[in-house]
Every structure is written in C-alpha cells, then in structure tokens.
N, C-alpha and C. Protein backbone atom coordinates (compact mmCIF):
# COMPACT_ATOMS: atom_id res chain seq x y z
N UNK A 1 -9.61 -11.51 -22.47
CA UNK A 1 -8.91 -10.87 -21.37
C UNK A 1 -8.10 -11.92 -20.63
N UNK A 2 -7.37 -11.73 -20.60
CA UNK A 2 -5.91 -12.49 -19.62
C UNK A 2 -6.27 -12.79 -18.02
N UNK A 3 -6.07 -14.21 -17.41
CA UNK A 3 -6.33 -14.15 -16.49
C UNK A 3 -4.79 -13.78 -15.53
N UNK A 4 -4.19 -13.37 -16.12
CA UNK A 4 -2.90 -13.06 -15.43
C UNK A 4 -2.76 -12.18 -14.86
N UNK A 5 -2.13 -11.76 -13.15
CA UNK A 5 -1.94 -10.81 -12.71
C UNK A 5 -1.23 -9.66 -13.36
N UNK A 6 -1.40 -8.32 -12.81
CA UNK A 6 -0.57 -7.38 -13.37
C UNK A 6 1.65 -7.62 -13.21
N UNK A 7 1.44 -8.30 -11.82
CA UNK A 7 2.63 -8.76 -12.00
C UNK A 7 3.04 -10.13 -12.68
N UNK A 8 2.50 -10.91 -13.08
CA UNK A 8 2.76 -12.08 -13.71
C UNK A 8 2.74 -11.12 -15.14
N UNK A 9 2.14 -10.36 -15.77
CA UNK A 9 2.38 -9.74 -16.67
C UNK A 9 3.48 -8.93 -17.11
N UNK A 10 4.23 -8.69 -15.87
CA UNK A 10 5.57 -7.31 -15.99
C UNK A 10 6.55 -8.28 -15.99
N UNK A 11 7.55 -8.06 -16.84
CA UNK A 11 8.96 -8.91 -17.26
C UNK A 11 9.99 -8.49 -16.66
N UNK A 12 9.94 -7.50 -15.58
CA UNK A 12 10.76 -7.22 -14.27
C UNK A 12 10.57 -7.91 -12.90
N UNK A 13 9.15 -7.97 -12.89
CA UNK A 13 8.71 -8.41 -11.80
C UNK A 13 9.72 -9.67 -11.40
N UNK A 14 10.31 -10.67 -12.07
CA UNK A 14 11.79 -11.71 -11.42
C UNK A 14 12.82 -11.08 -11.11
N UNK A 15 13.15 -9.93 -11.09
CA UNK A 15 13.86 -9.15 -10.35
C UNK A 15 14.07 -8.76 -9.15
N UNK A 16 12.48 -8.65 -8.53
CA UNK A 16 12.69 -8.29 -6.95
C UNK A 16 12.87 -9.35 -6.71
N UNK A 17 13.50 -9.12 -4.89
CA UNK A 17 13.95 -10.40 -4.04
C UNK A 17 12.81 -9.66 -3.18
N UNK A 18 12.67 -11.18 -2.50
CA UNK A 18 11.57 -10.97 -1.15
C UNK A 18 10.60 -11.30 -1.20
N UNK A 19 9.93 -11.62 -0.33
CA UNK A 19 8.22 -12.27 -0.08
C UNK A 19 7.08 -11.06 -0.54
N UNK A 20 6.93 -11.31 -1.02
CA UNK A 20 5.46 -10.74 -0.96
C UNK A 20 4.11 -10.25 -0.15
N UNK A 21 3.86 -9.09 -0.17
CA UNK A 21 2.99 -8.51 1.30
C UNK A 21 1.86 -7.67 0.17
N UNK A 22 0.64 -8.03 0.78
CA UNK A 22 -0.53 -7.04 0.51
C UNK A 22 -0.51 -6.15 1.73
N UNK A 23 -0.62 -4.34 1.23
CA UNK A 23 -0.67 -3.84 2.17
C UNK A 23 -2.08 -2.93 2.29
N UNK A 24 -2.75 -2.85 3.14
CA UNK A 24 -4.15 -2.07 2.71
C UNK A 24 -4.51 -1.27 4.28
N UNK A 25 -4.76 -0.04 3.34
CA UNK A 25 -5.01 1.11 3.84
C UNK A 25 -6.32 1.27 4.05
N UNK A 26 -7.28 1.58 5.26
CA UNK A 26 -8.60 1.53 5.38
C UNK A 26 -8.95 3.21 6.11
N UNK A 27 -10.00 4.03 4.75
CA UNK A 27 -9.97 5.56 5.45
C UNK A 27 -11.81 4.98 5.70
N UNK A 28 -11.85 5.76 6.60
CA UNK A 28 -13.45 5.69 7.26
C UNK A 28 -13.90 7.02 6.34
N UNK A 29 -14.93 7.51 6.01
CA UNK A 29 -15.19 8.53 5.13
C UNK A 29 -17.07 8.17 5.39
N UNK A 30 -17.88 9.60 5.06
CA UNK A 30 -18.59 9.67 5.31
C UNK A 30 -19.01 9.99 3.80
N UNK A 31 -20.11 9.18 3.11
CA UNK A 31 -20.50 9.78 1.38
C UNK A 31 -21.70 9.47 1.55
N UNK A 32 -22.27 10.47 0.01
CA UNK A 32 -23.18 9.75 -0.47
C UNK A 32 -23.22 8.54 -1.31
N UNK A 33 -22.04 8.36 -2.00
CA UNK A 33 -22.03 7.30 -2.89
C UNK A 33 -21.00 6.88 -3.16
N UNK A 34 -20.21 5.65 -3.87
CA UNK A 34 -18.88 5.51 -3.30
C UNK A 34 -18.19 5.73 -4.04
N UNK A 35 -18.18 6.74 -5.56
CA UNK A 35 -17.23 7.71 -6.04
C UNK A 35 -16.66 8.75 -5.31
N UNK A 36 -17.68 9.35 -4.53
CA UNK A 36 -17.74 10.64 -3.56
C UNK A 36 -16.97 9.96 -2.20
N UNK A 37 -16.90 8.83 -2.01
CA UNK A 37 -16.04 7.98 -0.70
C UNK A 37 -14.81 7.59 -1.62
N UNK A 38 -14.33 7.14 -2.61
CA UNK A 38 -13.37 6.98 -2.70
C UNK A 38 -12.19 8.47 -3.02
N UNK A 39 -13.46 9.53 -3.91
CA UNK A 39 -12.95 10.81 -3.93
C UNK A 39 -12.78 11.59 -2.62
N UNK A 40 -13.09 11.11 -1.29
CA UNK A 40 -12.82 11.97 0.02
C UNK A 40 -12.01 10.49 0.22
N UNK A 41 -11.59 9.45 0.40
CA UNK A 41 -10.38 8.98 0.75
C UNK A 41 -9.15 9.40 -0.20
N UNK A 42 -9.24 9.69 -0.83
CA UNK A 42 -7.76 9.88 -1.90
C UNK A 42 -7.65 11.17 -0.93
N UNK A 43 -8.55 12.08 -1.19
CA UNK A 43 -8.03 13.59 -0.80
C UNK A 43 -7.52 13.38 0.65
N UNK A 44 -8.07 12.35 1.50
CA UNK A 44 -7.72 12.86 2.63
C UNK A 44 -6.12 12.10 2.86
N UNK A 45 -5.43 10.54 2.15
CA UNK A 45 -4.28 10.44 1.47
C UNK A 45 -3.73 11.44 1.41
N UNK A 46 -3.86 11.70 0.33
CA UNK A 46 -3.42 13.48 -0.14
C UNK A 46 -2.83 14.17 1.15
N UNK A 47 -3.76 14.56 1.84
CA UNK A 47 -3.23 15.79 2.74
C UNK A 47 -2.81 15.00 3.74
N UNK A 48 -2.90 13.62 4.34
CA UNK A 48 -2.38 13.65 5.89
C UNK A 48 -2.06 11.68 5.52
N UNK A 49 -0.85 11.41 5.22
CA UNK A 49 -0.88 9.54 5.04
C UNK A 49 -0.73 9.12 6.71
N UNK A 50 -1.49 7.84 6.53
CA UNK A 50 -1.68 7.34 7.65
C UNK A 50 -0.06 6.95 8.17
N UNK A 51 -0.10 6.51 9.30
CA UNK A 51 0.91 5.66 10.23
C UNK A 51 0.81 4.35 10.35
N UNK A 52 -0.27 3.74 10.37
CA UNK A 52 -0.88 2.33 10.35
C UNK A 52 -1.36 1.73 9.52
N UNK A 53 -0.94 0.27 9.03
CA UNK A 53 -1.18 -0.03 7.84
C UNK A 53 -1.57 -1.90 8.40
N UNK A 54 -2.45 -2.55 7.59
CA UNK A 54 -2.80 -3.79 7.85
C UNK A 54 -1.87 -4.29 6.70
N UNK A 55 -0.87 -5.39 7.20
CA UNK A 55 -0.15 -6.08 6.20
C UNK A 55 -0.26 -7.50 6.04
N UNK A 56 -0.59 -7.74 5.07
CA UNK A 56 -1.02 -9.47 4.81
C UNK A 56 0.49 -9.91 3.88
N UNK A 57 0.95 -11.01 4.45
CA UNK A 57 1.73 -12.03 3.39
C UNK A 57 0.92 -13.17 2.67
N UNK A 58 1.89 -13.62 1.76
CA UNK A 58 1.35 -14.63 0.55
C UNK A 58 0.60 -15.62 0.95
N UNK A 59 0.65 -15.56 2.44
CA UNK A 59 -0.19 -16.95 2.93
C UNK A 59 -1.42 -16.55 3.63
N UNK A 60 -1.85 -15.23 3.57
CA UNK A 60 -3.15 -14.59 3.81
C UNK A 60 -2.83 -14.22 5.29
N UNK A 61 -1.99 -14.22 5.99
CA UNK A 61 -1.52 -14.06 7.48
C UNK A 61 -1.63 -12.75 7.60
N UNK A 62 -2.75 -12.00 8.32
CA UNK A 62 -2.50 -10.36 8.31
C UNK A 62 -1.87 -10.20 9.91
N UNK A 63 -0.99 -8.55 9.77
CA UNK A 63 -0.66 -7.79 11.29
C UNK A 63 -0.47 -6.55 10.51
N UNK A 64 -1.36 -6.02 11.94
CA UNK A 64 -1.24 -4.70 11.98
C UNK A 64 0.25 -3.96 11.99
N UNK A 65 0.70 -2.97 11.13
CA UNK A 65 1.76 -2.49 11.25
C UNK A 65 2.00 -0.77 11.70
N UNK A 66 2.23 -0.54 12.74
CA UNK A 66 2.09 1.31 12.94
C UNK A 66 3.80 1.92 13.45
N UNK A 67 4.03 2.89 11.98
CA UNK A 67 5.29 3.06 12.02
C UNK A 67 5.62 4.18 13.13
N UNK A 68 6.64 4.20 13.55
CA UNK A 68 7.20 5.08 14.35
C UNK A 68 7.51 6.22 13.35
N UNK A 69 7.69 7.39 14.36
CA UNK A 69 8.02 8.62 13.95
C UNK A 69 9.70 8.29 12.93
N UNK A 70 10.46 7.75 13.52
CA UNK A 70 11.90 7.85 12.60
C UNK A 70 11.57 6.71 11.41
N UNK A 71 11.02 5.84 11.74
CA UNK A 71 10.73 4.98 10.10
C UNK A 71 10.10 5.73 9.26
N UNK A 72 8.59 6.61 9.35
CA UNK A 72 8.09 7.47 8.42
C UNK A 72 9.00 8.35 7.97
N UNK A 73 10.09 9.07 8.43
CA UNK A 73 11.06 9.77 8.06
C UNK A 73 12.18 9.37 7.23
N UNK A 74 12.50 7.77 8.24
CA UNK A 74 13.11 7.06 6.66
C UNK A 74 12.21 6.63 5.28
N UNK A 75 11.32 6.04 5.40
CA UNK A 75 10.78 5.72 4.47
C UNK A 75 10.21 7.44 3.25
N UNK A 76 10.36 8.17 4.00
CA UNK A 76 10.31 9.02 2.63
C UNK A 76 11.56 9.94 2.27
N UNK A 77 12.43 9.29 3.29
CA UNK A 77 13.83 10.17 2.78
C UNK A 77 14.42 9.48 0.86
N UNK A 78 14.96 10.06 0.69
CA UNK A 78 15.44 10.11 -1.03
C UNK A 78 16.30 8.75 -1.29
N UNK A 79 16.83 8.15 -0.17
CA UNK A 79 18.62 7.47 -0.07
C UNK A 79 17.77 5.99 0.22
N UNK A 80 15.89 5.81 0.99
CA UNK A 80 15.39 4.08 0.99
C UNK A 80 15.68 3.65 -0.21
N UNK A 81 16.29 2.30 -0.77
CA UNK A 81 15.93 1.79 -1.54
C UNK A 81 14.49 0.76 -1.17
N UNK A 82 13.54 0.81 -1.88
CA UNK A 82 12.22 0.35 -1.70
C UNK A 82 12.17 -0.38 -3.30
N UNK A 83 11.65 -1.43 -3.60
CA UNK A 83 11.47 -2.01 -4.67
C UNK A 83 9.36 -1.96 -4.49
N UNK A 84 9.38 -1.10 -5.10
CA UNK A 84 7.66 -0.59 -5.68
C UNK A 84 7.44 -1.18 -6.89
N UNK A 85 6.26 -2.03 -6.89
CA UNK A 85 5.28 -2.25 -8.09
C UNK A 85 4.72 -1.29 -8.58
C-alpha cells in the first residue's frame, strides 16, 4: 500500500493554485454506536448544511469560519468557480 496521499496520487492535483486548507465539519449526534453516529451525521448534512466551519491551513493554524447569509448563496449558486478535490 502506498504511503502517498490521495492528492499526491491525482495528476491534476498541479493544477490548482492556492494554499491549502483542511476544512472540518463537527455534527454533535446522539448514537448507539458510531456507524449509527456517522449515519445520523450524514443525514442530518443531508437535510440542513451547517454555516460554520473550523478551517485549518498547511501549517496546522485553525479559525473558525461562519458564512453569512449572501456567501452561502454564492457559494451554491452555478456561476462560483471553486476548485474541489
């Protein structure tokens, strides 16, 4: 098995421009076990995405990020260009 990331693996990945950000989403969920917690965080994804997101750069530096009402509106209008892994 390869110790290489999934992006050190993709032959596009030198294409994007820009720094690099881990972004992580934290749902509180109540389970019995943590198939049943990760299966009630997806669903709840699903029906309602958060506003607030913890964003870390390449140098482990996290901030909290909580979008306004007109950025969530841009960010899912058709016309963002967004470069997604």
């Amino acid at each position: 098995m390869s110790d290489k990331t999934e992006a050190e693996l993709d032959t596009d990945f030198d294409e994007f421009e820009g720094d690099h950000y881990q972004v992580t989403i934290t749902v509180d969920v109540i389970a019995s076990n943590p198939t049943e917690a990760a299966m009630l965080a997806y669903w709840s994804l699903n029906d309602e995405l958060p506003d607030t997101f913890e964003v870390k750069n390449a140098e482990g530096e996290s901030e909290e990020v909580t979008l306004t009402d007109e950025q969530k509106q841009e960010a899912l209008a058709d016309e963002i260009e967004l470069d997604v892994l």
